[in-house]
C-alpha atoms as a PDB file:
ATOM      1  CA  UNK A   1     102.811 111.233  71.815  1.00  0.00           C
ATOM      2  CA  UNK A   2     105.049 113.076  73.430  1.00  0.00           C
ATOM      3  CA  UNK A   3     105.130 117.469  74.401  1.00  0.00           C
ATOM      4  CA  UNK A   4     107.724 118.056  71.861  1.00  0.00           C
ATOM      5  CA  UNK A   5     105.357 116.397  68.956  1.00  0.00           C
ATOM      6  CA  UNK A   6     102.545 117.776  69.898  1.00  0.00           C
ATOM      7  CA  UNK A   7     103.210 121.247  70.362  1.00  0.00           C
ATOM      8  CA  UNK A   8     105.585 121.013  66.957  1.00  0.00           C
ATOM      9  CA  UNK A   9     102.541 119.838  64.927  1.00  0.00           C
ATOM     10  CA  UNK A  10     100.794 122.517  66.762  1.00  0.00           C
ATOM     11  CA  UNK A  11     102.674 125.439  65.033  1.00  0.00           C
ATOM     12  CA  UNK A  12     102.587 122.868  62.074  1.00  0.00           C
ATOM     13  CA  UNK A  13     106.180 122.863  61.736  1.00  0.00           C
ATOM     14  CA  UNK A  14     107.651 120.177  60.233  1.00  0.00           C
ATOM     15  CA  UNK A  15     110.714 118.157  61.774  1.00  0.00           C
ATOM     16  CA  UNK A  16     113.447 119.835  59.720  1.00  0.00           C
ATOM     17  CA  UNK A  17     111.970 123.106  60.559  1.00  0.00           C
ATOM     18  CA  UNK A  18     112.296 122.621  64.477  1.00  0.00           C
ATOM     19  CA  UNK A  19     115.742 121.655  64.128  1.00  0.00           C
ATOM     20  CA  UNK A  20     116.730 124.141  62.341  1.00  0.00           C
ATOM     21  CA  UNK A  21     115.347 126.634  64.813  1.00  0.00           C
ATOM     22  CA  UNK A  22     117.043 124.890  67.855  1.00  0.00           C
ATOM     23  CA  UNK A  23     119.730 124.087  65.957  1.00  0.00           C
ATOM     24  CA  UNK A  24     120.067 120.187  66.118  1.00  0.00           C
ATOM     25  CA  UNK A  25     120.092 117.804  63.590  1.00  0.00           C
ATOM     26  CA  UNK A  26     116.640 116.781  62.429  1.00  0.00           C
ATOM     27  CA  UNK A  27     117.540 113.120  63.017  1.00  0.00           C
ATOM     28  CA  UNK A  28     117.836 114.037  66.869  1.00  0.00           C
ATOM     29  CA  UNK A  29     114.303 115.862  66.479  1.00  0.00           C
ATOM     30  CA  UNK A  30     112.894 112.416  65.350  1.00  0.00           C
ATOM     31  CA  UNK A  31     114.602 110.284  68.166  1.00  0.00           C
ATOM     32  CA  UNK A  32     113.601 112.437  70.865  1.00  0.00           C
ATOM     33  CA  UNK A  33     109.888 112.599  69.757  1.00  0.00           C
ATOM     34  CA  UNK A  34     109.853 109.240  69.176  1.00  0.00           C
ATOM     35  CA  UNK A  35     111.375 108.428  72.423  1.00  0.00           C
ATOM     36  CA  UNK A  36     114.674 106.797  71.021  1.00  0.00           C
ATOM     37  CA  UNK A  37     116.724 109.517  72.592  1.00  0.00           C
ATOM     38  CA  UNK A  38     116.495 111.458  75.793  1.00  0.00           C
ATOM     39  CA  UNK A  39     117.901 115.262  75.274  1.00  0.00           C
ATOM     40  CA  UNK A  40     120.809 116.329  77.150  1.00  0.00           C
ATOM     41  CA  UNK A  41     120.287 119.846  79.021  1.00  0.00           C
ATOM     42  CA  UNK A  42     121.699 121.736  76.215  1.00  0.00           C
ATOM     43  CA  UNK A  43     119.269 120.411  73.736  1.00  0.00           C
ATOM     44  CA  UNK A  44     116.417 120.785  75.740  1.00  0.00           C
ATOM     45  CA  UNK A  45     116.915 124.367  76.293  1.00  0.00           C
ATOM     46  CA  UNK A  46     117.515 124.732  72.449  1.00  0.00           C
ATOM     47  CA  UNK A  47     114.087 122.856  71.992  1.00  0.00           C
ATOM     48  CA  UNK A  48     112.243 124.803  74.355  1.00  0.00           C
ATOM     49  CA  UNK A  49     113.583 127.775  73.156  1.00  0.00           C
ATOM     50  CA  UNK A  50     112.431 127.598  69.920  1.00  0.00           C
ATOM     51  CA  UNK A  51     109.144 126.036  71.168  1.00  0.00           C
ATOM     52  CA  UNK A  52     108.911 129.331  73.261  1.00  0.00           C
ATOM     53  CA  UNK A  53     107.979 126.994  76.528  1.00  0.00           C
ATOM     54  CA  UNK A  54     110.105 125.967  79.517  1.00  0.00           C
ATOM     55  CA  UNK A  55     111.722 122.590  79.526  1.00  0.00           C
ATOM     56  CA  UNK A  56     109.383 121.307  82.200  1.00  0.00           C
ATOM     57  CA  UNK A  57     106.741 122.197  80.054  1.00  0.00           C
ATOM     58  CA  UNK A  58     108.588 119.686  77.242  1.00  0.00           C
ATOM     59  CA  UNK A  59     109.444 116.713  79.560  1.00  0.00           C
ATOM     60  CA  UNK A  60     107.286 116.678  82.986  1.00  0.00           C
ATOM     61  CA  UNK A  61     108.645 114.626  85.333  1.00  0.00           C
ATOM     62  CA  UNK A  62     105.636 112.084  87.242  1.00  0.00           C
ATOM     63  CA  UNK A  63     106.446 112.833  90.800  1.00  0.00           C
ATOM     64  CA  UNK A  64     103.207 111.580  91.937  1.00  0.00           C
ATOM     65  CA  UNK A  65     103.057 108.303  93.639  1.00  0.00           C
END
């Protein structure tokens, strides 16, 4: 599951409610949770935004290795 999901369901939003705070289509909310669409820049500000995180926070990066 990925950060946007979980911390979503954490302020039980729904889908439709996240998009409508970052303004994006709720169709876009449901591909990039469900990993069928990777957020440009502008969208993942608007997500983390509204998610009141930073956009690391939403998609880490796995530098190790």
């Amino acid at each position: 599951m990925n950060e946007v999901r979980i911390l979503r369901q954490r302020r039980g939003w729904s889908q439709r409610k996240l998009a409508r705070q970052a303004n994006l289509p709720e169709a876009d909310v449901s591909r990039i949770e469900t990993g069928r669409l990777r957020p440009y820049r502008g969208q993942a500000r608007r997500l983390a935004r509204a998610l009141g995180v930073r956009v690391e926070d939403l998609f880490p990066t796995d530098k190790a290795e």
